[in-house]
N, C-alpha and C. Protein backbone atom coordinates (compact mmCIF):
# COMPACT_ATOMS: atom_id res chain seq x y z
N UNK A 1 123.05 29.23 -16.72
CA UNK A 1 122.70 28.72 -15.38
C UNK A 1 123.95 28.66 -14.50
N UNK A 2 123.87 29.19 -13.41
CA UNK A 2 125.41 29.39 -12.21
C UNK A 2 125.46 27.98 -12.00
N UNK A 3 126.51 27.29 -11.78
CA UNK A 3 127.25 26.29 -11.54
C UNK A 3 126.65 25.61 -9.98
N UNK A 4 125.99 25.09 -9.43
CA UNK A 4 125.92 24.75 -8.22
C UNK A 4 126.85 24.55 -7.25
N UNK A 5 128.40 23.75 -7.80
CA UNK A 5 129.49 23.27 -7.55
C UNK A 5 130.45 24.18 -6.88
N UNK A 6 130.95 23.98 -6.22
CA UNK A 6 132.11 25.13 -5.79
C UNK A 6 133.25 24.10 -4.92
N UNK A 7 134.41 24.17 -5.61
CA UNK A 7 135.79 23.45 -5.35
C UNK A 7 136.30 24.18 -4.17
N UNK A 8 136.14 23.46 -3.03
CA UNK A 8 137.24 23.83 -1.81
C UNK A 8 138.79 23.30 -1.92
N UNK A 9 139.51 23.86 -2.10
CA UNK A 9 141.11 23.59 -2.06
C UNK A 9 141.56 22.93 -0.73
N UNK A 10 141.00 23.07 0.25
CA UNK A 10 141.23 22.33 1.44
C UNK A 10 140.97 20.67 1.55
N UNK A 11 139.84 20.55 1.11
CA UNK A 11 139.47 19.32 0.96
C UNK A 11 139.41 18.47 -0.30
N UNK A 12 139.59 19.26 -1.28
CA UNK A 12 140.05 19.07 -3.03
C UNK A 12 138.81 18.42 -3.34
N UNK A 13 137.50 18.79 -2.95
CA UNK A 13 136.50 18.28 -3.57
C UNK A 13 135.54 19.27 -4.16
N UNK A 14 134.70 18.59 -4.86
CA UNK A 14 133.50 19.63 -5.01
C UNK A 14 131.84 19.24 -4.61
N UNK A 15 131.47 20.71 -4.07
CA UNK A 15 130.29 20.31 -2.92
C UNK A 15 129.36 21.20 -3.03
N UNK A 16 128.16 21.39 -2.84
CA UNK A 16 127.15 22.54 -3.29
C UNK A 16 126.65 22.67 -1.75
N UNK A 17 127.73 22.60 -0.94
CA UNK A 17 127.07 23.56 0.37
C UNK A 17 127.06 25.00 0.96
N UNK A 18 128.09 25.58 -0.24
CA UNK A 18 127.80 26.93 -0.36
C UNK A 18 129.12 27.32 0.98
N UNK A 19 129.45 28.56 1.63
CA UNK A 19 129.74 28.90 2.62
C UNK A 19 129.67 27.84 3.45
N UNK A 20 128.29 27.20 3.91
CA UNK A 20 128.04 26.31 5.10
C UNK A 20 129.12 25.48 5.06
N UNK A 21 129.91 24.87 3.80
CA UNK A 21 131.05 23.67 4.12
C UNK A 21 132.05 24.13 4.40
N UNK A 22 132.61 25.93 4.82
CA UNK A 22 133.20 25.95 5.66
C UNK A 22 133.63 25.65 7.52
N UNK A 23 132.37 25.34 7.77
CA UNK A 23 131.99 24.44 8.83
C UNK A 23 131.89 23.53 9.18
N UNK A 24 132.10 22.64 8.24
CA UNK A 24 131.69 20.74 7.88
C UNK A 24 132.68 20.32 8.91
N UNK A 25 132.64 19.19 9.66
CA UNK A 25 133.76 18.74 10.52
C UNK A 25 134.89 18.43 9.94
N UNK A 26 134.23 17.46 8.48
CA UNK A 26 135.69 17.37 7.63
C UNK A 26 136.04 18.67 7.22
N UNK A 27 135.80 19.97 6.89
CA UNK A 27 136.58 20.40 6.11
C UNK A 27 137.66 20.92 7.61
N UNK A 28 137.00 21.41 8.63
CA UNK A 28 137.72 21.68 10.13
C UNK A 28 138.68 20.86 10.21
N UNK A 29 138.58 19.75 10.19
CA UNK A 29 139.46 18.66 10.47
C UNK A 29 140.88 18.98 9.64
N UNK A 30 140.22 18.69 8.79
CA UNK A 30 141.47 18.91 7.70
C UNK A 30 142.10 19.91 7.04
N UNK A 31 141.70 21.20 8.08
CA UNK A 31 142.12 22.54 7.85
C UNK A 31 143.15 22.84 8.99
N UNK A 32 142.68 22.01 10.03
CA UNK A 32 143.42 22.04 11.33
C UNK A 32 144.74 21.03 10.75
N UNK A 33 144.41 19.89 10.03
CA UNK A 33 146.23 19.36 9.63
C UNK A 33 146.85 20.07 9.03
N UNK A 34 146.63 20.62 7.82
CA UNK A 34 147.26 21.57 6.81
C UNK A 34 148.26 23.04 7.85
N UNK A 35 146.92 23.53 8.52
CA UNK A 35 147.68 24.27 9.25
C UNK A 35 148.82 23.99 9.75
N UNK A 36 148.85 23.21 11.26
CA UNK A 36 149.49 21.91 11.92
C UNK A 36 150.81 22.01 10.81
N UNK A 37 150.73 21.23 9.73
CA UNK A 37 151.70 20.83 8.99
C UNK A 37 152.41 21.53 8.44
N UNK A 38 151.52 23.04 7.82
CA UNK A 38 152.55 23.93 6.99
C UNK A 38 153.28 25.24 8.28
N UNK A 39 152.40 25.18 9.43
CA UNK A 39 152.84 26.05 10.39
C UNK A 39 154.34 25.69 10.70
N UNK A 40 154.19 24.17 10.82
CA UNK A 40 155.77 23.61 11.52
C UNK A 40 156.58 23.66 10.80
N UNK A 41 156.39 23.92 8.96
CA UNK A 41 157.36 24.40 8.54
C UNK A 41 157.98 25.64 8.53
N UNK A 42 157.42 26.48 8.85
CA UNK A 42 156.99 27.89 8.47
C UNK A 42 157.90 28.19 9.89
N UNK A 43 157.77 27.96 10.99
CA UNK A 43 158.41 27.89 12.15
C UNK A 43 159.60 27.80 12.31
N UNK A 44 159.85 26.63 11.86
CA UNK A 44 161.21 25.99 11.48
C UNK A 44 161.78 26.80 10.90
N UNK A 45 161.42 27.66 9.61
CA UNK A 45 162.11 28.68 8.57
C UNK A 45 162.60 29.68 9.46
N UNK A 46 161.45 30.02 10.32
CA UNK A 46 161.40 31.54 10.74
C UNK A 46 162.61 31.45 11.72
N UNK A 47 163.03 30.47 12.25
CA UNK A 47 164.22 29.84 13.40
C UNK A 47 165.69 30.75 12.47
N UNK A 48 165.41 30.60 11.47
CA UNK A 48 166.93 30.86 10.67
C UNK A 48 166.59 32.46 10.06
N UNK A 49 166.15 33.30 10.73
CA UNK A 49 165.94 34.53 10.02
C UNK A 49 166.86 35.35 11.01
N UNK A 50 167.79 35.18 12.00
CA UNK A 50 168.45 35.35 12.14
C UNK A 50 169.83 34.84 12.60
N UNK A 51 169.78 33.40 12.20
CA UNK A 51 170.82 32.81 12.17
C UNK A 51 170.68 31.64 10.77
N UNK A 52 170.96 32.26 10.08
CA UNK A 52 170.90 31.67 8.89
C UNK A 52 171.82 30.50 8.40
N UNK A 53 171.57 29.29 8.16
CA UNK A 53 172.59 28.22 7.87
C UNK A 53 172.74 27.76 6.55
N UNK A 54 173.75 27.95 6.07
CA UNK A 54 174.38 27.23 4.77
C UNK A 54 174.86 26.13 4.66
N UNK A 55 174.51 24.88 3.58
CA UNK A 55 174.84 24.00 3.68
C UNK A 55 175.61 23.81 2.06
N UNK A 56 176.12 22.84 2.68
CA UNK A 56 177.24 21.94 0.92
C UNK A 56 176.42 21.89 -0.08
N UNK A 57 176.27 22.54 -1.53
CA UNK A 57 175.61 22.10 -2.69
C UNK A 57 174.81 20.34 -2.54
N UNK A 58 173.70 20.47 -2.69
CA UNK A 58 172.77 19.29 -2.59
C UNK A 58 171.75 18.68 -4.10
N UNK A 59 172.03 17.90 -4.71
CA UNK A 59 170.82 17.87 -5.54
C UNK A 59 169.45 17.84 -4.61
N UNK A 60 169.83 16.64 -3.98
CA UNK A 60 168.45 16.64 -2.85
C UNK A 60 167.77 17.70 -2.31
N UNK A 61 168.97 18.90 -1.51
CA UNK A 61 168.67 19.65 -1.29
C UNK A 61 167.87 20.62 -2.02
N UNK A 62 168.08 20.86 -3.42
CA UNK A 62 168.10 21.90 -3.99
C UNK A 62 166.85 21.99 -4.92
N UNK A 63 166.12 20.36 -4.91
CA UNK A 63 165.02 19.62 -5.17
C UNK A 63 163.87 19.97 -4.56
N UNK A 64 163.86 20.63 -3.24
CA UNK A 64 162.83 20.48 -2.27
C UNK A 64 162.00 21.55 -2.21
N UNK A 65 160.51 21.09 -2.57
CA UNK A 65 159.37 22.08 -2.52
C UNK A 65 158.53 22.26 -1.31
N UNK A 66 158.06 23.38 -1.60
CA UNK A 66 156.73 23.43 -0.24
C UNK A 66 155.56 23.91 -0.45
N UNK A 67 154.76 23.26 -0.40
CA UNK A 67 153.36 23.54 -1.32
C UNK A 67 152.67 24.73 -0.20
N UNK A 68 152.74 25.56 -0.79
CA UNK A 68 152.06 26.83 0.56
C UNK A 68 150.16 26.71 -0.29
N UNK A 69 149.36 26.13 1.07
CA UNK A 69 148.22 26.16 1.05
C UNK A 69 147.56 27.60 0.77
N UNK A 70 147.96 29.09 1.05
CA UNK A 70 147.35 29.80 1.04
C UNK A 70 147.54 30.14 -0.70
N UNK A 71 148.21 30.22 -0.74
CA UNK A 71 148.49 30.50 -2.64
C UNK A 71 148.18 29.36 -3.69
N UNK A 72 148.13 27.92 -3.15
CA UNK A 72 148.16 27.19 -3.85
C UNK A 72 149.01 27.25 -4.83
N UNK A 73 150.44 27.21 -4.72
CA UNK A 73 151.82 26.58 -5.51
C UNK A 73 152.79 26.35 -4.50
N UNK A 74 153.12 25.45 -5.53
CA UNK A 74 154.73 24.98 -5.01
C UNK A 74 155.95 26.23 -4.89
N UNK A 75 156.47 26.07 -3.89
CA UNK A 75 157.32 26.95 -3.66
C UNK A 75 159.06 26.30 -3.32
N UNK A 76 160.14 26.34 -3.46
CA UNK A 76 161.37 26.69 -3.87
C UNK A 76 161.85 26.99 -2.44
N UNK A 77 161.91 25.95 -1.27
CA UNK A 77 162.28 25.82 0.26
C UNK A 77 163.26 26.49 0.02
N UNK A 78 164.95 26.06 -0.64
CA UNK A 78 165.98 26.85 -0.34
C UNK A 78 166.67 27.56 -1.61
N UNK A 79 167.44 28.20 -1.22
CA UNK A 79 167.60 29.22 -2.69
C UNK A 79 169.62 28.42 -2.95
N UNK A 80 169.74 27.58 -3.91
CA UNK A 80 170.84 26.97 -4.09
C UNK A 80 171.53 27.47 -5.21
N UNK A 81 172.89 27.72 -5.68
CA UNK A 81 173.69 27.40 -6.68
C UNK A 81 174.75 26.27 -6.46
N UNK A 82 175.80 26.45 -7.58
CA UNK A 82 176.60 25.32 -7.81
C UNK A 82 177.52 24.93 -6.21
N UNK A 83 177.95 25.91 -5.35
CA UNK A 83 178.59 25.76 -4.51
C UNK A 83 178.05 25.32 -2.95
N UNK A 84 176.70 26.30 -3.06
CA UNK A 84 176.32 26.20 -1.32
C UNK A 84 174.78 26.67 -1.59
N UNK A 85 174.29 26.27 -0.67
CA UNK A 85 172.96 25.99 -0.32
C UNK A 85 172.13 26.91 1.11
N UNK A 86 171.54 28.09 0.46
CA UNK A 86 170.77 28.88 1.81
C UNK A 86 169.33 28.25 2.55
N UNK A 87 169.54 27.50 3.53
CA UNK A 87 168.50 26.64 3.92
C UNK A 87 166.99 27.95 4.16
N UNK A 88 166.14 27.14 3.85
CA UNK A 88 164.95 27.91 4.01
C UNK A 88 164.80 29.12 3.38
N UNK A 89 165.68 29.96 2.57
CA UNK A 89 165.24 31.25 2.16
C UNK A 89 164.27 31.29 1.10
N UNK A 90 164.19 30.28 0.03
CA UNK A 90 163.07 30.27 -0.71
C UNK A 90 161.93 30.72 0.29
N UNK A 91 161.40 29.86 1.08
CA UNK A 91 160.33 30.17 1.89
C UNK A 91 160.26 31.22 2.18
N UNK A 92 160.80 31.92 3.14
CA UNK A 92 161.38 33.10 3.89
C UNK A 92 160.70 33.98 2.85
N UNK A 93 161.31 34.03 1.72
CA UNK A 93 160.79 34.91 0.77
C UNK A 93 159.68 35.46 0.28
N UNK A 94 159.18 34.12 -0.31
CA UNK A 94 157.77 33.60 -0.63
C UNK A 94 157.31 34.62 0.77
N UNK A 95 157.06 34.00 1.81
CA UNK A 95 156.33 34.24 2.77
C UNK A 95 156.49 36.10 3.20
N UNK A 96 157.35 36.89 2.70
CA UNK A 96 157.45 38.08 2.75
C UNK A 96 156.92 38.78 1.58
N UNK A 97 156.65 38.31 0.36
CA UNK A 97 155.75 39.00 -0.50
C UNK A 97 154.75 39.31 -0.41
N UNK A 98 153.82 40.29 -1.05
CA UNK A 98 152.55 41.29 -0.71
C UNK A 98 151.80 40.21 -1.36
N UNK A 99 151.85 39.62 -2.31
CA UNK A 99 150.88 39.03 -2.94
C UNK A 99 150.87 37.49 -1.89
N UNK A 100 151.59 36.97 -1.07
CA UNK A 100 151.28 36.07 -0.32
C UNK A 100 150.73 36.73 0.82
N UNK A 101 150.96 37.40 1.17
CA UNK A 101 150.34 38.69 2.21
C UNK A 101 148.60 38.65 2.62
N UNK A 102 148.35 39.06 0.22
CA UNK A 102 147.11 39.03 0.28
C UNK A 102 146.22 37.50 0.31
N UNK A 103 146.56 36.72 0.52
CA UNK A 103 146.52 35.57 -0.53
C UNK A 103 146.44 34.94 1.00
N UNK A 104 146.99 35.02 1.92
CA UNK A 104 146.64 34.58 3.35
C UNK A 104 145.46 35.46 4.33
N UNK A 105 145.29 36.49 4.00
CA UNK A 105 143.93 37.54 4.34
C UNK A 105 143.05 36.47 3.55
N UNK A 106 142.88 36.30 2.37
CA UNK A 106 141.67 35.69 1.50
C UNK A 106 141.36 34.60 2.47
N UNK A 107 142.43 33.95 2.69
CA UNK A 107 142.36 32.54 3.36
C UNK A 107 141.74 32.39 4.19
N UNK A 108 142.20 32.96 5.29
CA UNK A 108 141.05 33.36 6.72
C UNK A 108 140.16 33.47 6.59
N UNK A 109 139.80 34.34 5.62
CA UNK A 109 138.28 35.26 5.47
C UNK A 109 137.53 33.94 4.87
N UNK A 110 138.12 33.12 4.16
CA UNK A 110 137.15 32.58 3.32
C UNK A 110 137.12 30.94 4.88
N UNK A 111 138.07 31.02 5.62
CA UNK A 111 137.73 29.56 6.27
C UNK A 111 137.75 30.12 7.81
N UNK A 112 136.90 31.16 7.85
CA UNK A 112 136.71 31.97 8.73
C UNK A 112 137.88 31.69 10.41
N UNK A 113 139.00 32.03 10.38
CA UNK A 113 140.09 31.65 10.57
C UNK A 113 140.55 32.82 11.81
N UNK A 114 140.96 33.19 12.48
CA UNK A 114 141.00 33.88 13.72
C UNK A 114 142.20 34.94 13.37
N UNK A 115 142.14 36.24 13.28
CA UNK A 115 142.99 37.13 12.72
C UNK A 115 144.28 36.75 13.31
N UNK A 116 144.30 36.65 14.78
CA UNK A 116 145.46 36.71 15.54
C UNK A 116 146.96 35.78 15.09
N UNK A 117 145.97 34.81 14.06
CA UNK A 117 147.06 33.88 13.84
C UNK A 117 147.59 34.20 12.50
N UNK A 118 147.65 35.09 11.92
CA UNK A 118 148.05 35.71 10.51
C UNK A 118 149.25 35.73 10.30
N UNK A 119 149.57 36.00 11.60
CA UNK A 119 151.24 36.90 11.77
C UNK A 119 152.25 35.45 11.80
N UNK A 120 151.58 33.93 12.06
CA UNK A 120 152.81 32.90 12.29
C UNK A 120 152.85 32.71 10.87
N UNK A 121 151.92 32.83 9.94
CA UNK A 121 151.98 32.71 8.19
C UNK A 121 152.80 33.37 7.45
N UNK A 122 153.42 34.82 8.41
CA UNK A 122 153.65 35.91 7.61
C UNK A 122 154.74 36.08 8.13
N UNK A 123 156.39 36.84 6.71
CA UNK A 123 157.49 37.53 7.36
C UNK A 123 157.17 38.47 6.63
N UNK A 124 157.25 39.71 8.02
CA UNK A 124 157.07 41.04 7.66
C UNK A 124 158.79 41.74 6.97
N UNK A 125 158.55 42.84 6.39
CA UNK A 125 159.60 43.45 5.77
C UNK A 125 160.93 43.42 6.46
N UNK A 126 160.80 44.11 7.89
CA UNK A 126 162.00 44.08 8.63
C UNK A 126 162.78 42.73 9.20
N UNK A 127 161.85 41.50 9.08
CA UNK A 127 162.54 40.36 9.33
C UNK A 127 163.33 39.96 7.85
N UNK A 128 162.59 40.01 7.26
CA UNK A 128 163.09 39.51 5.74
C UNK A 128 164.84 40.35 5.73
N UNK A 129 164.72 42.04 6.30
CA UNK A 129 166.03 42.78 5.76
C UNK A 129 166.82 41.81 6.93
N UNK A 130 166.52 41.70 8.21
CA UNK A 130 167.22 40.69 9.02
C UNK A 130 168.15 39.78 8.90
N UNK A 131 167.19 39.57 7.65
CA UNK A 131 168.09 37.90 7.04
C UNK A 131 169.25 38.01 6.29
N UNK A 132 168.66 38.93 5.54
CA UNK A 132 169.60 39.31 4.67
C UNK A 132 170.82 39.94 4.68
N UNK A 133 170.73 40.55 6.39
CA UNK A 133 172.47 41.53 6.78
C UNK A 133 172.90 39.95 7.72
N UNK A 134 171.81 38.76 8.26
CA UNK A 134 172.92 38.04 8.86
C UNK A 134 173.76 36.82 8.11
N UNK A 135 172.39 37.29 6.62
CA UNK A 135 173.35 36.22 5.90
C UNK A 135 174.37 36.51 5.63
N UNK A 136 174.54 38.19 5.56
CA UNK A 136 176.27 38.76 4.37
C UNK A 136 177.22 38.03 5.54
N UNK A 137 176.96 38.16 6.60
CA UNK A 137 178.05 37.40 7.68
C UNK A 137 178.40 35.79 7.67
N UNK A 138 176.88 35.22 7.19
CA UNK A 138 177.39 33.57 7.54
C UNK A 138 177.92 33.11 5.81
N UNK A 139 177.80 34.09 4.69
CA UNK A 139 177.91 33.76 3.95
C UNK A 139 179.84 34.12 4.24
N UNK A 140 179.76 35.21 4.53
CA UNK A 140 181.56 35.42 4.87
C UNK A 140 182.13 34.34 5.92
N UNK A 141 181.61 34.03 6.94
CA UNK A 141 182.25 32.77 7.28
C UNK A 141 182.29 31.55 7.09
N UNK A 142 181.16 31.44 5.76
CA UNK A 142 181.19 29.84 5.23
C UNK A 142 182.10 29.89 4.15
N UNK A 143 182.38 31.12 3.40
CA UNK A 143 183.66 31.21 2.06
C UNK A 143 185.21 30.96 3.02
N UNK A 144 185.28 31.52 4.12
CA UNK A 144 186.16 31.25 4.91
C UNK A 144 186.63 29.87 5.22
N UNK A 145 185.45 29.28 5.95
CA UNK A 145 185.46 27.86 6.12
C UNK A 145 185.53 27.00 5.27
N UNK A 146 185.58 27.05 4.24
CA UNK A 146 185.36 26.23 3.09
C UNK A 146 186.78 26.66 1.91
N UNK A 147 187.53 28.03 1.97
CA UNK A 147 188.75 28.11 1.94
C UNK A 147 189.96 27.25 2.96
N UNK A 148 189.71 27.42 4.04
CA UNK A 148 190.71 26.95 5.13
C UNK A 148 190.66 25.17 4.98
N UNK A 149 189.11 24.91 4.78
CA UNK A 149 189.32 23.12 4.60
C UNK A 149 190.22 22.61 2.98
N UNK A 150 190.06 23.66 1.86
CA UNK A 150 190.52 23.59 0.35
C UNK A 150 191.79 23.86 0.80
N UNK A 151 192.42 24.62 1.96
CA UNK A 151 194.06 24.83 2.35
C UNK A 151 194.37 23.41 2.80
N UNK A 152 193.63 23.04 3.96
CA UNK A 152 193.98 21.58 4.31
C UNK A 152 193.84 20.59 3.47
N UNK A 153 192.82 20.57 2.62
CA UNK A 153 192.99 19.21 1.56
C UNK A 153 194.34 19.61 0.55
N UNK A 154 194.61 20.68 0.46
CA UNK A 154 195.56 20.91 -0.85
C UNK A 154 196.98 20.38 0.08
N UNK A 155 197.04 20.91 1.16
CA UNK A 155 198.10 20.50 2.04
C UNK A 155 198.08 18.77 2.17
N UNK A 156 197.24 18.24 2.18
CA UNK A 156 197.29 16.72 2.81
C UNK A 156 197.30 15.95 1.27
N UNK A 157 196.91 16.66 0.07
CA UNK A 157 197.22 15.98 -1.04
C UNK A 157 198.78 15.64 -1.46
N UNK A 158 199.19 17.46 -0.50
CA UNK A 158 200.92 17.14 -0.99
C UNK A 158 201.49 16.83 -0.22
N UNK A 159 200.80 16.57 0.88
CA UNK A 159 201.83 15.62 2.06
C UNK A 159 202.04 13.94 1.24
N UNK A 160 200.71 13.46 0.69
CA UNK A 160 200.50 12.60 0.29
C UNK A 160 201.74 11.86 -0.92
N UNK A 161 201.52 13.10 -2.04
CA UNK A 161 202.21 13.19 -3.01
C UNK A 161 203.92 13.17 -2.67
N UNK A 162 204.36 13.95 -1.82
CA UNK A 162 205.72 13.95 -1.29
C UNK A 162 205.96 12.31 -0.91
N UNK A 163 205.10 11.93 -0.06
CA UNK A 163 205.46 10.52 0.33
C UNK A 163 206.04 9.51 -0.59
N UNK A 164 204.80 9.85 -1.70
CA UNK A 164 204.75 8.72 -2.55
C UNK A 164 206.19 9.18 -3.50
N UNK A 165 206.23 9.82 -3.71
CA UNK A 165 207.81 10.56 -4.03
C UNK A 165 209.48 10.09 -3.42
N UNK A 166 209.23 9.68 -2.21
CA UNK A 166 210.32 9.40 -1.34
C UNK A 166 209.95 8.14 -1.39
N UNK A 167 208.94 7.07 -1.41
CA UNK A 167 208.81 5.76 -1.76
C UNK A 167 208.85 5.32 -3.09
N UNK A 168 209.12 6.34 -4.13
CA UNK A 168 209.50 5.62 -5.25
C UNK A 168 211.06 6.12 -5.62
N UNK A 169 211.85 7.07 -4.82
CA UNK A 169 212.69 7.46 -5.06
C UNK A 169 213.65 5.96 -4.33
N UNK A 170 213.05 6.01 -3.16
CA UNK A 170 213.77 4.82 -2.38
C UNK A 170 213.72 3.41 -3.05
N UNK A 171 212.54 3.08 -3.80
CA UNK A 171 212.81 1.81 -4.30
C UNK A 171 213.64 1.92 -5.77
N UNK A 172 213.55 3.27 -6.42
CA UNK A 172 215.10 3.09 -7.62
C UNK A 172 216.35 3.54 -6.99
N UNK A 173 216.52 3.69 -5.66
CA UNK A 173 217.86 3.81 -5.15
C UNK A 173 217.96 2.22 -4.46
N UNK A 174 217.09 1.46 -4.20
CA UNK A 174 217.20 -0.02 -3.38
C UNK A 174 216.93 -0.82 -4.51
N UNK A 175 216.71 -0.45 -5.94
CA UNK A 175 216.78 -1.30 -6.69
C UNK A 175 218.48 -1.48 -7.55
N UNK A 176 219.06 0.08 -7.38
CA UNK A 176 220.40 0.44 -8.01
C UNK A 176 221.12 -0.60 -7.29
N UNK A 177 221.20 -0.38 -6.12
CA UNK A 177 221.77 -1.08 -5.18
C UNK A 177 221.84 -2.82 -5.34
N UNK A 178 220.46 -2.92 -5.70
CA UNK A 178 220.56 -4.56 -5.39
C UNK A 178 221.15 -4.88 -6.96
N UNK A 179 220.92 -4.07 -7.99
CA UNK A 179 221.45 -4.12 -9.50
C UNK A 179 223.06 -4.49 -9.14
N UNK A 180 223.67 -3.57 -8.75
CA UNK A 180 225.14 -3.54 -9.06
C UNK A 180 225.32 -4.27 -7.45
N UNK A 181 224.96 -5.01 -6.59
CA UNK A 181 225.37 -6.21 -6.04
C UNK A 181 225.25 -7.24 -6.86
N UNK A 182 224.30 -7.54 -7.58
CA UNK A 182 224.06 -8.74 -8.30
C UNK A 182 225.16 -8.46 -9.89
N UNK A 183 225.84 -7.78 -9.98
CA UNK A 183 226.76 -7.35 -11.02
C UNK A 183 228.26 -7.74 -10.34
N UNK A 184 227.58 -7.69 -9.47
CA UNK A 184 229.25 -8.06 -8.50
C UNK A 184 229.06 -9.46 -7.90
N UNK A 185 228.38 -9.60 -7.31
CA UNK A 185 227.86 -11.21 -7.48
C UNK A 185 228.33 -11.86 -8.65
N UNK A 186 227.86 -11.59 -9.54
CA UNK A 186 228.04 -12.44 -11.14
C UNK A 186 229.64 -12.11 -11.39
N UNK A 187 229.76 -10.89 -11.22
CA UNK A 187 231.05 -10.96 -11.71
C UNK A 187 232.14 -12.41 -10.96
N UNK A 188 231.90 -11.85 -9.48
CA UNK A 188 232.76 -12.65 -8.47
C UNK A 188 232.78 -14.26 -9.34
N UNK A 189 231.42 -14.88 -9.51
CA UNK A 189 231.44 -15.97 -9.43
C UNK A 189 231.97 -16.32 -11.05
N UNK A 190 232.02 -15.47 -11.76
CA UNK A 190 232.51 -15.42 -13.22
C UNK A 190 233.85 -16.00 -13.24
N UNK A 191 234.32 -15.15 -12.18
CA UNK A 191 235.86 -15.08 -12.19
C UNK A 191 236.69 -16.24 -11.76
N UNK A 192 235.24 -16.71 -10.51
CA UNK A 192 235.99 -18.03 -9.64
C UNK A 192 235.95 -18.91 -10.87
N UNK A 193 234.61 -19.41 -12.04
CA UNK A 193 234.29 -20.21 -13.15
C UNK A 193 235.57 -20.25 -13.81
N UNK A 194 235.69 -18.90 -14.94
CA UNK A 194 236.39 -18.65 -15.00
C UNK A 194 238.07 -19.53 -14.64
N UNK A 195 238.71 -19.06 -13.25
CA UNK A 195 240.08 -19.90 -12.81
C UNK A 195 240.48 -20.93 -12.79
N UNK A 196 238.86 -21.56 -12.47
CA UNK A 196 238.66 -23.27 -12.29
C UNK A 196 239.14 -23.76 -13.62
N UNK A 197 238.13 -23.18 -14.45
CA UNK A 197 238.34 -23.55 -15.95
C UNK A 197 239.87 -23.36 -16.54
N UNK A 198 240.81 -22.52 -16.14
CA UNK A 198 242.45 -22.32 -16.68
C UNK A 198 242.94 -22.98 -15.66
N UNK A 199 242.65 -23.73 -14.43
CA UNK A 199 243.50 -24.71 -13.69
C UNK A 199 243.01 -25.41 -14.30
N UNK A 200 241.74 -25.89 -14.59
CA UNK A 200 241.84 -27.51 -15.05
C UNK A 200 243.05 -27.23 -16.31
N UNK A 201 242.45 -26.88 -17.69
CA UNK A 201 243.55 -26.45 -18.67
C UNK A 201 244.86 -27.06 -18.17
N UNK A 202 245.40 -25.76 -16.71
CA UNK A 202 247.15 -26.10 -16.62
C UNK A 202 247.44 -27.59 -15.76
């Protein structure tokens, strides 16, 4: 016997209205947030496909998913290793594969969805190569930038270090000093002890 039931992913329920509950106000409703919500990310990404920004190694960063409604999985926002962090290219990616391609056609078709808007879901091939010749550049001026600040910290460690060098050199040269005054001190007053003591005697 066929199942009556049929699970909409939009609304995460199950409902035996067939097709027709693609029409339901709730499922509209709440097809219009999803959109709304994953569009503005998707936007946001597409902002850096030709100016691409790298940021400082992040756990936080490097943590962060994005559940793409048309595929149903979690997806891998930025693409990180140990040093630096490519904001948004996970996405970027994701969103340029054939199989997310197809997988957003299904989508429409099945929540009868207006063709015209396909293209804000989607990075086509030539944006994706986009990214990728403006990253070889921001990736060359962030190894740059991030050399020149490792010149200045290495510099300000040994400015540091020198200091502390000339303040400990100065206090065993101001300690020599106060040593052999107080050697001469003692002596002096040794000597006066000392005389007193052979006058009384004579």
């Amino acid at each position: 016997m066929e199942d009556p039931y049929s699970f909409c992913e939009i609304c995460r329920i199950n409902h035996t209205s067939g097709k027709k509950h693609s029409f339901s106000s709730k499922h509209t409703a709440r097809l219009k947030t999803i959109l709304k919500k994953f569009g503005s990310k998707i936007s946001d990404s597409k902002k850096k496909l030709l100016n691409p920004v790298i940021s400082k190694a992040s756990s936080e960063l490097s943590a962060v998913n994005v559940w793409c409604y048309m595929c149903s999985v979690e997806v891998k926002r930025h693409v990180a290793d140990h040093h630096a962090i490519i904001m948004d290219a996970g996405l970027l990616e994701h969103l340029a594969t054939s199989e997310h391609a197809k997988k957003v056609h299904q989508f429409f078709w099945e929540n009868r969805l207006s063709k015209e808007q396909k293209k804000n879901y989607l990075v086509n091939e030539e944006g994706l190569d986009s990214f990728k010749e403006a990253l070889k550049n921001a990736l060359a001026c962030y190894e740059n930038e991030e050399e020149t600040q490792l010149k200045k910290q290495a510099m300000k460690i040994k400015a540091i270090e020198c200091t502390q060098t000339n303040v400990v050199n100065q206090k065993e040269d101001d300690l020599q000093i106060t040593t052999q005054s107080e050697q001469q001190v003692w002596t002096t007053c040794n000597r006066i002890k000392w005389a007193k003591f052979w006058a009384f005697i004579w």
